[in-house]
PDB file of N, CA and C in Angstrom:
ATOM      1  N   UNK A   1     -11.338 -23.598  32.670  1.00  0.00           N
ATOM      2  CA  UNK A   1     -12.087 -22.358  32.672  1.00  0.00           C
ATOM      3  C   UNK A   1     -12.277 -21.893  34.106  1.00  0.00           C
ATOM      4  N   UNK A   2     -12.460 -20.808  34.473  1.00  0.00           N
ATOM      5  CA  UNK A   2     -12.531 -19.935  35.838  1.00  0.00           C
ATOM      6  C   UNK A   2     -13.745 -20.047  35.539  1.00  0.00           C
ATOM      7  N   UNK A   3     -14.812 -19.287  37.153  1.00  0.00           N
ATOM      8  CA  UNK A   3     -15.752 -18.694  37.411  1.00  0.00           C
ATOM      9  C   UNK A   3     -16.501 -18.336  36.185  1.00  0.00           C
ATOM     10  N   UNK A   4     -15.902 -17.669  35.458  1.00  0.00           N
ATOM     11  CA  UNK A   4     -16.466 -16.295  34.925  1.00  0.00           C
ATOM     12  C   UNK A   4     -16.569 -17.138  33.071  1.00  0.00           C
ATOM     13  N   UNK A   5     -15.987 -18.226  32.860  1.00  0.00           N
ATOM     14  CA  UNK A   5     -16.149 -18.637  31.552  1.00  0.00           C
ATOM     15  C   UNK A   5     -15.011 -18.774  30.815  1.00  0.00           C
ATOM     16  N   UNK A   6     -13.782 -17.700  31.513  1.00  0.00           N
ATOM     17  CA  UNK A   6     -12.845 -17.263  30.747  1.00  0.00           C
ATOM     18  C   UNK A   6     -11.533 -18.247  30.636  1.00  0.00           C
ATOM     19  N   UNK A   7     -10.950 -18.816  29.939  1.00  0.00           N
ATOM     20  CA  UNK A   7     -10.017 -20.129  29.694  1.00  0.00           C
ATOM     21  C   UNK A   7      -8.577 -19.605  30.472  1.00  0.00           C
ATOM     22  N   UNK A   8      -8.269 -20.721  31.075  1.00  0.00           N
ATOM     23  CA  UNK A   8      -7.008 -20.693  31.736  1.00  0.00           C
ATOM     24  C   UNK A   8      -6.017 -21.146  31.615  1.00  0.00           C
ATOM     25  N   UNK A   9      -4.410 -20.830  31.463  1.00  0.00           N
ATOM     26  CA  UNK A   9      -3.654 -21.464  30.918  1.00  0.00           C
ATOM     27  C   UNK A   9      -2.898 -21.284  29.657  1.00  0.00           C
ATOM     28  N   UNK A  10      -2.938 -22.354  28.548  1.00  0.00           N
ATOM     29  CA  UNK A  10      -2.294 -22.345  27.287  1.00  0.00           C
ATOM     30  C   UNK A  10      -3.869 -21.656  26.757  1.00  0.00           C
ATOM     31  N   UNK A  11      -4.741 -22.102  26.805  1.00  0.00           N
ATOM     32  CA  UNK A  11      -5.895 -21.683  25.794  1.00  0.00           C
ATOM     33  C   UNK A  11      -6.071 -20.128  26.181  1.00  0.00           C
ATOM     34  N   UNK A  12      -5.701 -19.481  27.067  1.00  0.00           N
ATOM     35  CA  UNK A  12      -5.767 -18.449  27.674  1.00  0.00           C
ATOM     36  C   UNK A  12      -5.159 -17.080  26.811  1.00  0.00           C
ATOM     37  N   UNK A  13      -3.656 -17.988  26.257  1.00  0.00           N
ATOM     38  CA  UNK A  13      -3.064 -17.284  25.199  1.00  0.00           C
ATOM     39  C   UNK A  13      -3.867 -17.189  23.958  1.00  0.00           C
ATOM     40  N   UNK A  14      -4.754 -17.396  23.579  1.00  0.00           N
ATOM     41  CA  UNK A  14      -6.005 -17.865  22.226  1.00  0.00           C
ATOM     42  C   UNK A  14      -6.835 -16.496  21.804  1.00  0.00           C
ATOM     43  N   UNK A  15      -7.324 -15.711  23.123  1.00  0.00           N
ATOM     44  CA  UNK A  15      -8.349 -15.408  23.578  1.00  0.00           C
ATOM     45  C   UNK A  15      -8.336 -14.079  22.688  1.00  0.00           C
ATOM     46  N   UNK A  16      -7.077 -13.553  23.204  1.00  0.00           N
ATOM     47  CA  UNK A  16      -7.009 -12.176  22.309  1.00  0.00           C
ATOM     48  C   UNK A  16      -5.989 -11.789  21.080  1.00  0.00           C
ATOM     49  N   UNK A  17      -5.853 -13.199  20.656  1.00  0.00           N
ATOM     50  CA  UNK A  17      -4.982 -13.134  19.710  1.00  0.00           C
ATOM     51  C   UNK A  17      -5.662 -12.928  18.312  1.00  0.00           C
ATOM     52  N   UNK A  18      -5.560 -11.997  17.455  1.00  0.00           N
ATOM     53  CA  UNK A  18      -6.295 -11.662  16.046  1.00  0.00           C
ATOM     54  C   UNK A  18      -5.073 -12.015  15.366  1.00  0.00           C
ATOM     55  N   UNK A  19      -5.947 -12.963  13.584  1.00  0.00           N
ATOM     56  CA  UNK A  19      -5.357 -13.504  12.807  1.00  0.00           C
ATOM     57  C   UNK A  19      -5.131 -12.351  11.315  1.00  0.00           C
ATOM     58  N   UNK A  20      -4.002 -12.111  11.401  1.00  0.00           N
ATOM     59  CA  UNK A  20      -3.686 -11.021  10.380  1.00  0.00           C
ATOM     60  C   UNK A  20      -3.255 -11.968   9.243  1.00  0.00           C
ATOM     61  N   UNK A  21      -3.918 -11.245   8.195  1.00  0.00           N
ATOM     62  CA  UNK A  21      -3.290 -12.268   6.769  1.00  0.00           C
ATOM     63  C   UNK A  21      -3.210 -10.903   6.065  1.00  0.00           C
ATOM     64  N   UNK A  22      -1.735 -11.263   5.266  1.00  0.00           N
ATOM     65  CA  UNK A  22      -1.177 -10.322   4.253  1.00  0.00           C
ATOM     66  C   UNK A  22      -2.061 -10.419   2.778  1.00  0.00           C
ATOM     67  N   UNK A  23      -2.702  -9.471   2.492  1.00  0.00           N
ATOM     68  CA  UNK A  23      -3.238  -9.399   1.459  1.00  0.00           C
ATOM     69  C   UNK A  23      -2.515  -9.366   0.071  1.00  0.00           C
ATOM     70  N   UNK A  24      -2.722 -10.265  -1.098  1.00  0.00           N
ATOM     71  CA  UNK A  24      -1.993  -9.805  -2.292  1.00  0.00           C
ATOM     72  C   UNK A  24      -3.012  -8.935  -2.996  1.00  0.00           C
ATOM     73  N   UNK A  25      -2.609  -8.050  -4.046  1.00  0.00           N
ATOM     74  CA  UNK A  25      -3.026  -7.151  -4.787  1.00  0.00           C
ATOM     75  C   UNK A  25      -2.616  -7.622  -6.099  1.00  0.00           C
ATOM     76  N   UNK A  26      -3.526  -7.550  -6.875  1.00  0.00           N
ATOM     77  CA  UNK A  26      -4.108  -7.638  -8.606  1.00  0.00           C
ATOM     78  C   UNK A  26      -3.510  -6.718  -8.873  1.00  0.00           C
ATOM     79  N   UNK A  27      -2.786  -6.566 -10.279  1.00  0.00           N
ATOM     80  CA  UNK A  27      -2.660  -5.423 -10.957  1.00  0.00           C
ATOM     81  C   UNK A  27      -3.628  -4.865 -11.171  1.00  0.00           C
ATOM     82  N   UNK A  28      -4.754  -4.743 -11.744  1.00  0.00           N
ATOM     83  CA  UNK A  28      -5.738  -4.405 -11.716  1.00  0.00           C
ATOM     84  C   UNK A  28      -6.482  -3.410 -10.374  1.00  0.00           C
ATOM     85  N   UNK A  29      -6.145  -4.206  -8.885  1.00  0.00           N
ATOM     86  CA  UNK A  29      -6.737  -3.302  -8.076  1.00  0.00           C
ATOM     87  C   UNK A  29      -5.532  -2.151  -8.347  1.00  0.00           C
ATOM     88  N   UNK A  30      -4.201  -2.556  -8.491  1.00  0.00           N
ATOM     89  CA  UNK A  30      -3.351  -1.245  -8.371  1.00  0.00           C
ATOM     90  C   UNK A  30      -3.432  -0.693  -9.286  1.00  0.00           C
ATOM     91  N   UNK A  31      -3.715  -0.786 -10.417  1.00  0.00           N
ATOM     92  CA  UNK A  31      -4.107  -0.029 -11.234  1.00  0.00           C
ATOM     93  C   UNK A  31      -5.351   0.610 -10.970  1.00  0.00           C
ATOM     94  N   UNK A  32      -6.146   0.347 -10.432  1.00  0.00           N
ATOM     95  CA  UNK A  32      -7.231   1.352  -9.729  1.00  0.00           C
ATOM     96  C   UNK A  32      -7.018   2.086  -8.502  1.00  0.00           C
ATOM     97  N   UNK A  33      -6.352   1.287  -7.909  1.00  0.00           N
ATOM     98  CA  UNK A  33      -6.216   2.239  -7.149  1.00  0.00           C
ATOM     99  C   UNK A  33      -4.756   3.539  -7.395  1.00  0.00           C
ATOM    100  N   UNK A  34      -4.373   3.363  -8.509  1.00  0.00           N
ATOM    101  CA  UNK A  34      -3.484   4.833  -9.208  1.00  0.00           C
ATOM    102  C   UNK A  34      -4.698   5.601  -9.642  1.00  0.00           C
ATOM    103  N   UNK A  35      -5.961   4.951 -10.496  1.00  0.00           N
ATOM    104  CA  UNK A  35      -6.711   5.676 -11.107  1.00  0.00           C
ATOM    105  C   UNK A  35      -7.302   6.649  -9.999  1.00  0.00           C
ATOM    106  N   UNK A  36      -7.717   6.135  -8.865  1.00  0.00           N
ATOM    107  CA  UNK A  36      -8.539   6.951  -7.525  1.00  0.00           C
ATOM    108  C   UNK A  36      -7.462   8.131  -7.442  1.00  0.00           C
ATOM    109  N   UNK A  37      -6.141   7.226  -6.855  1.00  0.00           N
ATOM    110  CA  UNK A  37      -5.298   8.523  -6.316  1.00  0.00           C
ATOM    111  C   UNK A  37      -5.196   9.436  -7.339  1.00  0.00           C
ATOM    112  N   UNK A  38      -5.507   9.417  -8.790  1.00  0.00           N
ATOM    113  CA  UNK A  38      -5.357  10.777  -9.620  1.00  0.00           C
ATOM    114  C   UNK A  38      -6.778  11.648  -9.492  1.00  0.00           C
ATOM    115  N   UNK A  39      -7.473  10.607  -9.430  1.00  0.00           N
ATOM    116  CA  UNK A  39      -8.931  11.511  -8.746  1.00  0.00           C
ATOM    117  C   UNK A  39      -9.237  12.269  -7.540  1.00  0.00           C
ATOM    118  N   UNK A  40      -8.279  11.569  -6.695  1.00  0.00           N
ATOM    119  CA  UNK A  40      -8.017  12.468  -5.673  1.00  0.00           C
ATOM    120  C   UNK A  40      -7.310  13.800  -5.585  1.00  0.00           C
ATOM    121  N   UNK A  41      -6.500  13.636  -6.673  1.00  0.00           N
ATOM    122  CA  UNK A  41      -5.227  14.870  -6.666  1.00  0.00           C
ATOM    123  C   UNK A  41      -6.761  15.820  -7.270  1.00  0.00           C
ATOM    124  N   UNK A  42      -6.986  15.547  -8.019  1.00  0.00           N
ATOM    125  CA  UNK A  42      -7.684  16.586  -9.222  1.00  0.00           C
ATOM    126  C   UNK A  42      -9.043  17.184  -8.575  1.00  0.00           C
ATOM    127  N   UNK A  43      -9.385  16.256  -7.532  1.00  0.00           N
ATOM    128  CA  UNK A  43     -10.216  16.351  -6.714  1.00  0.00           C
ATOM    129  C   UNK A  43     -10.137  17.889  -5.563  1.00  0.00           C
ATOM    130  N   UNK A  44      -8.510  17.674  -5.268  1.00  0.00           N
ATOM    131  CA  UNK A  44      -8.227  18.745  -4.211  1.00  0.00           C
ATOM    132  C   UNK A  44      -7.826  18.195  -3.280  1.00  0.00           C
ATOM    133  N   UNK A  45      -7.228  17.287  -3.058  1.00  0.00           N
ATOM    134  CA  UNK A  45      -7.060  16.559  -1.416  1.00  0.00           C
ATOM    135  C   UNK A  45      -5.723  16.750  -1.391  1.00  0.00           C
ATOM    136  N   UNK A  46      -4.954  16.995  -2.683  1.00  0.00           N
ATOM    137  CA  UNK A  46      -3.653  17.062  -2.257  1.00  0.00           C
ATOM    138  C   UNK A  46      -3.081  18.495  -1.765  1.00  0.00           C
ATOM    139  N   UNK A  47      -2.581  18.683  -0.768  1.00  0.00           N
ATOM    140  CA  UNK A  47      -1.851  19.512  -0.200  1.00  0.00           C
ATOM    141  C   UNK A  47      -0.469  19.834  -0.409  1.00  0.00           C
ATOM    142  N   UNK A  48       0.366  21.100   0.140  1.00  0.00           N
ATOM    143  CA  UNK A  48       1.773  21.443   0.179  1.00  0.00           C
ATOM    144  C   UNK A  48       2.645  19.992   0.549  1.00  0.00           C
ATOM    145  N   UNK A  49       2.300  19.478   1.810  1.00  0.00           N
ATOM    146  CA  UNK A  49       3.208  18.459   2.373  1.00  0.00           C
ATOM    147  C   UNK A  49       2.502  17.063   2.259  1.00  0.00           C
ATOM    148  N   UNK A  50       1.813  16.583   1.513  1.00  0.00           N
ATOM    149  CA  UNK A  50       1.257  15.536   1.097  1.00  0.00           C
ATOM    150  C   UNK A  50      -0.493  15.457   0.998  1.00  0.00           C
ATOM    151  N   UNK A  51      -1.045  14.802   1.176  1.00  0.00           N
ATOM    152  CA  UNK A  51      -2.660  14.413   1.452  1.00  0.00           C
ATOM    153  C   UNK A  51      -3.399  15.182   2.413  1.00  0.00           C
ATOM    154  N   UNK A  52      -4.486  15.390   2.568  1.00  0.00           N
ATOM    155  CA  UNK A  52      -5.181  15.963   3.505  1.00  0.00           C
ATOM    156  C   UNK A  52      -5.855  14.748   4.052  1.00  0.00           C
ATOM    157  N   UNK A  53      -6.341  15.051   5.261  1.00  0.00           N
ATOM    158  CA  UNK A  53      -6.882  13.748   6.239  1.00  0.00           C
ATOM    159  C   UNK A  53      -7.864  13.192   5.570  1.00  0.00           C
ATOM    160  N   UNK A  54      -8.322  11.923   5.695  1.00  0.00           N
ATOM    161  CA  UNK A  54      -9.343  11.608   5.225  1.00  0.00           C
ATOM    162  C   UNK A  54      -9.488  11.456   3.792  1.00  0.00           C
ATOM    163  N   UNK A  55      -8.420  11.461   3.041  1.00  0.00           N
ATOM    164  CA  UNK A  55      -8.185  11.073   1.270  1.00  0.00           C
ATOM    165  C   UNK A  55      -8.043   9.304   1.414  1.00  0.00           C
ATOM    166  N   UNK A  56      -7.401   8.858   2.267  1.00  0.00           N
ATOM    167  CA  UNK A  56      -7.939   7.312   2.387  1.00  0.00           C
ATOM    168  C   UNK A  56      -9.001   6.795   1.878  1.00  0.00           C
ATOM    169  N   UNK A  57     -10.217   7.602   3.026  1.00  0.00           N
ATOM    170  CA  UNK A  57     -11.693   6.705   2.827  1.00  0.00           C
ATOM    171  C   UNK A  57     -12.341   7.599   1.702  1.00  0.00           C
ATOM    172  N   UNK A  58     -11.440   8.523   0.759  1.00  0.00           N
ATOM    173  CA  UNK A  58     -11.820   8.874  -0.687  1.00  0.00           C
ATOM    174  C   UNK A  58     -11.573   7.670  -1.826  1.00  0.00           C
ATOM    175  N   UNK A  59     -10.259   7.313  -1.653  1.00  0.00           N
ATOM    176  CA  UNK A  59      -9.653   6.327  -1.938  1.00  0.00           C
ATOM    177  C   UNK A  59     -10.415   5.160  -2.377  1.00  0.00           C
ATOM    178  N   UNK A  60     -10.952   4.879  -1.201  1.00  0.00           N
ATOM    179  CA  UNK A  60     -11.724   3.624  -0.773  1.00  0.00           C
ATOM    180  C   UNK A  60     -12.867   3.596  -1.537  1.00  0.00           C
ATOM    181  N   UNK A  61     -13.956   4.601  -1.231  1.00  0.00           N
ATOM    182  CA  UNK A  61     -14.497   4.644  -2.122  1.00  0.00           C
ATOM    183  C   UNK A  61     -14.574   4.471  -3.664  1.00  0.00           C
ATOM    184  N   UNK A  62     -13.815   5.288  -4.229  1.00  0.00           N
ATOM    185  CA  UNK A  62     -13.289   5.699  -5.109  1.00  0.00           C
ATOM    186  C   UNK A  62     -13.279   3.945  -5.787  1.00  0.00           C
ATOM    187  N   UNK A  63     -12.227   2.898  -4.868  1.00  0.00           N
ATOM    188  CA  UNK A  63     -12.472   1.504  -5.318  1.00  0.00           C
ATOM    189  C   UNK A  63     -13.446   0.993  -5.422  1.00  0.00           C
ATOM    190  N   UNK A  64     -14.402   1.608  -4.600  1.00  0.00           N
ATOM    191  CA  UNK A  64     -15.905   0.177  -4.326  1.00  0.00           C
ATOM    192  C   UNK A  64     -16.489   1.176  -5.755  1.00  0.00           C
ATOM    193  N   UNK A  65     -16.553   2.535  -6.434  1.00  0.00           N
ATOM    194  CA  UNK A  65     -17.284   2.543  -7.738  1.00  0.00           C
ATOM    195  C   UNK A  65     -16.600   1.426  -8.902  1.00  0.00           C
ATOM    196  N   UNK A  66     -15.144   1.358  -8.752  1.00  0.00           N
ATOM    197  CA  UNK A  66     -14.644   0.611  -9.894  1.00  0.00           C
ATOM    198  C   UNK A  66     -14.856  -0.693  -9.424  1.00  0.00           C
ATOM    199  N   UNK A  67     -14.647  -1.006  -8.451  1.00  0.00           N
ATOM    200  CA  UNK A  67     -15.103  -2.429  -7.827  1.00  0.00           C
ATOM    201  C   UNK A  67     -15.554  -3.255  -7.099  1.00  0.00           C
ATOM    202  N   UNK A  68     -17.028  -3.143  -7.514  1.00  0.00           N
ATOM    203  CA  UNK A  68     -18.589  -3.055  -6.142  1.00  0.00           C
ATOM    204  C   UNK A  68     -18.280  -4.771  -5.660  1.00  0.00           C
ATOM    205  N   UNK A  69     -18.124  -4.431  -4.334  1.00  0.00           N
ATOM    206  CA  UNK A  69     -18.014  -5.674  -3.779  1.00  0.00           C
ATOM    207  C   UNK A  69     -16.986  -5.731  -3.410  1.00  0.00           C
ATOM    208  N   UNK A  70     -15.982  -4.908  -3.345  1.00  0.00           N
ATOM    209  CA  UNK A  70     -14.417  -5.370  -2.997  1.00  0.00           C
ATOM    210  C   UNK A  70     -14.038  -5.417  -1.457  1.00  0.00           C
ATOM    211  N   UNK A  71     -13.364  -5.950  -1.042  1.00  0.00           N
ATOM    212  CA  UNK A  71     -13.081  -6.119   0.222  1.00  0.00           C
ATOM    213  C   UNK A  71     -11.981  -5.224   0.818  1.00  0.00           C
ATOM    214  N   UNK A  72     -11.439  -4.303  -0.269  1.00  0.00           N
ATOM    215  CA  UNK A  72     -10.386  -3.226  -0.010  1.00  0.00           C
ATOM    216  C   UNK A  72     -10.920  -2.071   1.059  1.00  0.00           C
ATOM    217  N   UNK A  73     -10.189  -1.355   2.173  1.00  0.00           N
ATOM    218  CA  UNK A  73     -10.358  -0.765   2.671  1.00  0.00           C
ATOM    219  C   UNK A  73      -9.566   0.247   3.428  1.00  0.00           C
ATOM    220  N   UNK A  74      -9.928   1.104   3.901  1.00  0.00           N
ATOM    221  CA  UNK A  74      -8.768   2.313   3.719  1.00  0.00           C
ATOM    222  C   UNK A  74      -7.704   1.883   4.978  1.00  0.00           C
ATOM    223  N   UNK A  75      -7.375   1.116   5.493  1.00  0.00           N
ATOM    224  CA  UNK A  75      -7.223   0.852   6.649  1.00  0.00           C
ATOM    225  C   UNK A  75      -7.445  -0.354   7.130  1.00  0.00           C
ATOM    226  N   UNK A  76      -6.610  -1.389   6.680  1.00  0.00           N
ATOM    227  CA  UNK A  76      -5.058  -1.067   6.589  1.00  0.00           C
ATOM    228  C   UNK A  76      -4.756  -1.692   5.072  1.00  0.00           C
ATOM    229  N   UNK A  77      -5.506  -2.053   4.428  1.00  0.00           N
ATOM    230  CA  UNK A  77      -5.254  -2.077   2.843  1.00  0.00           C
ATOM    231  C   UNK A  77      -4.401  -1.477   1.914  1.00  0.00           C
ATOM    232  N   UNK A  78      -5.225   0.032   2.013  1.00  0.00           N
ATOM    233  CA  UNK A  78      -4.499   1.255   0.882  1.00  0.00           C
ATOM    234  C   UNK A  78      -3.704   1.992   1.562  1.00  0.00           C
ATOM    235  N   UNK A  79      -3.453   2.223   3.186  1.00  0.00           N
ATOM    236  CA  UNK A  79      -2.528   2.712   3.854  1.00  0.00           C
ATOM    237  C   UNK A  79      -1.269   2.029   3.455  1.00  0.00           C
ATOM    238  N   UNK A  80      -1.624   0.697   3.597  1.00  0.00           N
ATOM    239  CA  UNK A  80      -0.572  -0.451   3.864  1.00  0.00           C
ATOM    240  C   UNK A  80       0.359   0.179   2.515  1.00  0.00           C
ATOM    241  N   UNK A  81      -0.423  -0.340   1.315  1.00  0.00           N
ATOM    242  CA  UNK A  81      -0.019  -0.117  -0.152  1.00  0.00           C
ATOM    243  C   UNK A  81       0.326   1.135  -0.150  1.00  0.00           C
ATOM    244  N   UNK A  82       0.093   1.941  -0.105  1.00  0.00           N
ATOM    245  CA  UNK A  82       0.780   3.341  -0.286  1.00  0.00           C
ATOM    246  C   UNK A  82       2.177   3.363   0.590  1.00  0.00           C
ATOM    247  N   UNK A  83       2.538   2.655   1.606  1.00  0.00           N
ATOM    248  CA  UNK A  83       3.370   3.012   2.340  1.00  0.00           C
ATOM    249  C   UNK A  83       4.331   2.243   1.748  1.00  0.00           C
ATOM    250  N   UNK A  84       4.134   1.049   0.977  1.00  0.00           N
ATOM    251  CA  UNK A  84       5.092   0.282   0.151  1.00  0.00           C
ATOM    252  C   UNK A  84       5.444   1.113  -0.581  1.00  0.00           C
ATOM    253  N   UNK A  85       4.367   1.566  -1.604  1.00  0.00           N
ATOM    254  CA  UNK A  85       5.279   2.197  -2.931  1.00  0.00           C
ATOM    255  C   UNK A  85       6.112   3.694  -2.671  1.00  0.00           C
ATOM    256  N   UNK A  86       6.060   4.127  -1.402  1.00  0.00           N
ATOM    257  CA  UNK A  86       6.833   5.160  -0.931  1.00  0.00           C
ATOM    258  C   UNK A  86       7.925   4.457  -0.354  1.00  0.00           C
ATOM    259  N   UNK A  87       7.918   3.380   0.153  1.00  0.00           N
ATOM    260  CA  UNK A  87       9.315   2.650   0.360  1.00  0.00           C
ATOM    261  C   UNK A  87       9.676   1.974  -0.981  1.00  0.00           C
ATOM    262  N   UNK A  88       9.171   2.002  -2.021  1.00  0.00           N
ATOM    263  CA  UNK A  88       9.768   0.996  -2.973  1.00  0.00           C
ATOM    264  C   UNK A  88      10.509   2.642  -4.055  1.00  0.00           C
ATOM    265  N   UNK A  89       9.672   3.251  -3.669  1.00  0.00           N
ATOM    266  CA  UNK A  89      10.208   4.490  -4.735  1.00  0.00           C
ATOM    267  C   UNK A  89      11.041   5.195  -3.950  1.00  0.00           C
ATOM    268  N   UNK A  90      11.728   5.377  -2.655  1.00  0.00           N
ATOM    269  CA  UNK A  90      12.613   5.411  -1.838  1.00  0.00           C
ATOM    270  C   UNK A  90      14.047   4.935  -2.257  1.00  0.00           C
ATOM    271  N   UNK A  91      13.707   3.246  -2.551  1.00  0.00           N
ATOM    272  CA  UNK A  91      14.648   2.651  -2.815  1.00  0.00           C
ATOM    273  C   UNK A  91      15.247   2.698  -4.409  1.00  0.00           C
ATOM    274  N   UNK A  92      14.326   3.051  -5.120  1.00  0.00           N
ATOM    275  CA  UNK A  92      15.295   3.105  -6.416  1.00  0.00           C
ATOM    276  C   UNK A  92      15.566   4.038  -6.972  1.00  0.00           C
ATOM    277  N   UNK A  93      14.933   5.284  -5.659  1.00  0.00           N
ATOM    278  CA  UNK A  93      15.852   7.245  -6.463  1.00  0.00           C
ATOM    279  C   UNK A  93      16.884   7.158  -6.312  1.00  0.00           C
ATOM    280  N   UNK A  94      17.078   6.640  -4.402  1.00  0.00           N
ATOM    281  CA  UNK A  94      18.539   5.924  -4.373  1.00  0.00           C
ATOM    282  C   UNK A  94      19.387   5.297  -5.332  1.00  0.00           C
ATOM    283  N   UNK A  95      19.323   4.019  -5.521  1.00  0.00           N
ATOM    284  CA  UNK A  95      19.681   3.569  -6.737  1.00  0.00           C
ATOM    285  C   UNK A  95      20.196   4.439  -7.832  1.00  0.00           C
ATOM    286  N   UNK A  96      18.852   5.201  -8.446  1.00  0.00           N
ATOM    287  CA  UNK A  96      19.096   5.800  -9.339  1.00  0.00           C
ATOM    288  C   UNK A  96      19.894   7.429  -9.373  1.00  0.00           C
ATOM    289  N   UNK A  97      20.072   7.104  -8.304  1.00  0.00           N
ATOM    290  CA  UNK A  97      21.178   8.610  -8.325  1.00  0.00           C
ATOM    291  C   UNK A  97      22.523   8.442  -8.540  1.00  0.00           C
ATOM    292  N   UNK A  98      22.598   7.139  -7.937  1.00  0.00           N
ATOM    293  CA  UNK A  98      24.121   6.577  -8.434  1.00  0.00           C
ATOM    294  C   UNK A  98      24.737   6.718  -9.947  1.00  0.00           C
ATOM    295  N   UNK A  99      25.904   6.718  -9.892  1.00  0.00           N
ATOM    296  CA  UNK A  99      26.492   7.019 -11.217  1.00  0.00           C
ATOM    297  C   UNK A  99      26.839   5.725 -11.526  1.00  0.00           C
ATOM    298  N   UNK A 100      26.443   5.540 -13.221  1.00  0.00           N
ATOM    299  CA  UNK A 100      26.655   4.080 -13.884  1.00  0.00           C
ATOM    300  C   UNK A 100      25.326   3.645 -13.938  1.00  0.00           C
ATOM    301  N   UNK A 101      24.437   4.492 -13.349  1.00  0.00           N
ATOM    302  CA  UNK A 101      22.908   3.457 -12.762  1.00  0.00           C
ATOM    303  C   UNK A 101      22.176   4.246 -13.759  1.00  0.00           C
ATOM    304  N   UNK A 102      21.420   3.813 -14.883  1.00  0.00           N
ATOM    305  CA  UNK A 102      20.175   4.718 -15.103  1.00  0.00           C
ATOM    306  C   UNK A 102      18.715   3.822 -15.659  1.00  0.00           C
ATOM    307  N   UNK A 103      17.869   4.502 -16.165  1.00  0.00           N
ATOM    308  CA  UNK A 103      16.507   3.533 -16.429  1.00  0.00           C
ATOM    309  C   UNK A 103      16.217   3.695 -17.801  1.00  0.00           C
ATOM    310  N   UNK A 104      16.166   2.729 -18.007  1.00  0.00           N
ATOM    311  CA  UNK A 104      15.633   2.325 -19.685  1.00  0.00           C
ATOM    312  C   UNK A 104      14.223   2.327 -20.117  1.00  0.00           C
ATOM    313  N   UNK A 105      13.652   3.899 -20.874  1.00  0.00           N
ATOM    314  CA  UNK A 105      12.161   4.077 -20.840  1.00  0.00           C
ATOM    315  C   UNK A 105      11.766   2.956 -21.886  1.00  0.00           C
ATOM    316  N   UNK A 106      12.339   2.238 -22.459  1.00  0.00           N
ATOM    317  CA  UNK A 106      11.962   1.593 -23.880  1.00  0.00           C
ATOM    318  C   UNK A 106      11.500   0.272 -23.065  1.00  0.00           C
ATOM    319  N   UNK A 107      12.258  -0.132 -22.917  1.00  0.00           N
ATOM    320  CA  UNK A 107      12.476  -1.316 -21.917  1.00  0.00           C
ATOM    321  C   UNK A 107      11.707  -1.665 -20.539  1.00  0.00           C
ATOM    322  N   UNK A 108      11.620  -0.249 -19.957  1.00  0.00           N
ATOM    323  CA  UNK A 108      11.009  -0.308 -18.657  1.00  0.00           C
ATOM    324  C   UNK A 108      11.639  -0.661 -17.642  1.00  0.00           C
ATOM    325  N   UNK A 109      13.059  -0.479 -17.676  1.00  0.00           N
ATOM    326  CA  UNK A 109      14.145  -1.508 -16.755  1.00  0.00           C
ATOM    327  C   UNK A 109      15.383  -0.244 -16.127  1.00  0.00           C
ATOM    328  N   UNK A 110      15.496  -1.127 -15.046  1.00  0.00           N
ATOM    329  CA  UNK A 110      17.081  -0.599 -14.731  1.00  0.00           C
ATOM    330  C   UNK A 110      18.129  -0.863 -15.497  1.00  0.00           C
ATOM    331  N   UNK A 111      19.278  -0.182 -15.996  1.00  0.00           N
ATOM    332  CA  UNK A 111      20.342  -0.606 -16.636  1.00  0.00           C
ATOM    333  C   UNK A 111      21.401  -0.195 -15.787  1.00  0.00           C
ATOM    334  N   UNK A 112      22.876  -1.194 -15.915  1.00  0.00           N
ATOM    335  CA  UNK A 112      23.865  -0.516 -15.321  1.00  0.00           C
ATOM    336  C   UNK A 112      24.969  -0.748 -16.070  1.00  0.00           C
ATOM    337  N   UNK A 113      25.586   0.436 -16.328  1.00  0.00           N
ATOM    338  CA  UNK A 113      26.503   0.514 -17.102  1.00  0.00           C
ATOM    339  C   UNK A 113      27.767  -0.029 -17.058  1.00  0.00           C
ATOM    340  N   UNK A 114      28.398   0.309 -15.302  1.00  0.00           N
ATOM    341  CA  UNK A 114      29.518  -0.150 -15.368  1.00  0.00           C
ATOM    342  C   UNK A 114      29.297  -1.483 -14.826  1.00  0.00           C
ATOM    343  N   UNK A 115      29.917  -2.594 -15.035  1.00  0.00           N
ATOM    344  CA  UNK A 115      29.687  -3.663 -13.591  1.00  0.00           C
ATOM    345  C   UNK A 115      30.411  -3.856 -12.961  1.00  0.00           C
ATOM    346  N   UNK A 116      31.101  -3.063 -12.095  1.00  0.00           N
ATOM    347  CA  UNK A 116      31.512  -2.844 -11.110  1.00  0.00           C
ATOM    348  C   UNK A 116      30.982  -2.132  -9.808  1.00  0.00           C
ATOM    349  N   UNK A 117      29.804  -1.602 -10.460  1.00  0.00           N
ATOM    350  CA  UNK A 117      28.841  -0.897  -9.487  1.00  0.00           C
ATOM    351  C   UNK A 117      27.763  -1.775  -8.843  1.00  0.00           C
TER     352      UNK A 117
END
């Protein structure tokens, strides 16, 4: 330790390092949290080119009525999650634009017709 208290060295690297842990999600919270985001739309937050500022900590809210006590928060929780399912629904318009490729409403599934694709 220096003068001042502050650790020197290997422990030095310690000091300002924050421990990020990947959160899993319940069906259940995602299923609430679809229920918020339709409360939000109906609400008015949605705009021409997506969300208006501050529909997050609507969001958020929106969870702690369905689920008092939750540790969800707009930031970086429901940011996080929203930014998945815009990359996950990214990836299978793709997919699904392809020819041979289509989705099975009965089923709930991708099907592919030819297999060669």
């Amino acid at each position: 330790m220096d003068q001042f208290g502050n650790p020197i060295g290997q422990d030095a690297e310690w000091v300002n390092r924050v421990v990020c842990v990947r959160r899993s999600w319940s069906k259940f919270e995602e299923d609430a949290l679809i229920m918020c985001l339709t409360d939000v739309v109906h609400a008015g937050w949605k705009s021409e080119n997506g969300f208006r500022a501050g529909f997050e900590r609507e969001l958020e809210k929106g969870m702690r009525k369905i689920m008092p006590g939750t540790d969800i928060v707009a930031n970086p929780h429901i940011n996080s999650k929203i930014h998945v399912w815009k990359k996950d629904y990214g990836v299978l318009s793709d997919l699904l634009s392809k020819s041979g490729i289509g989705w099975n409403s009965t089923n709930s599934m991708i099907e592919i017709e030819d297999e060669c694709v």
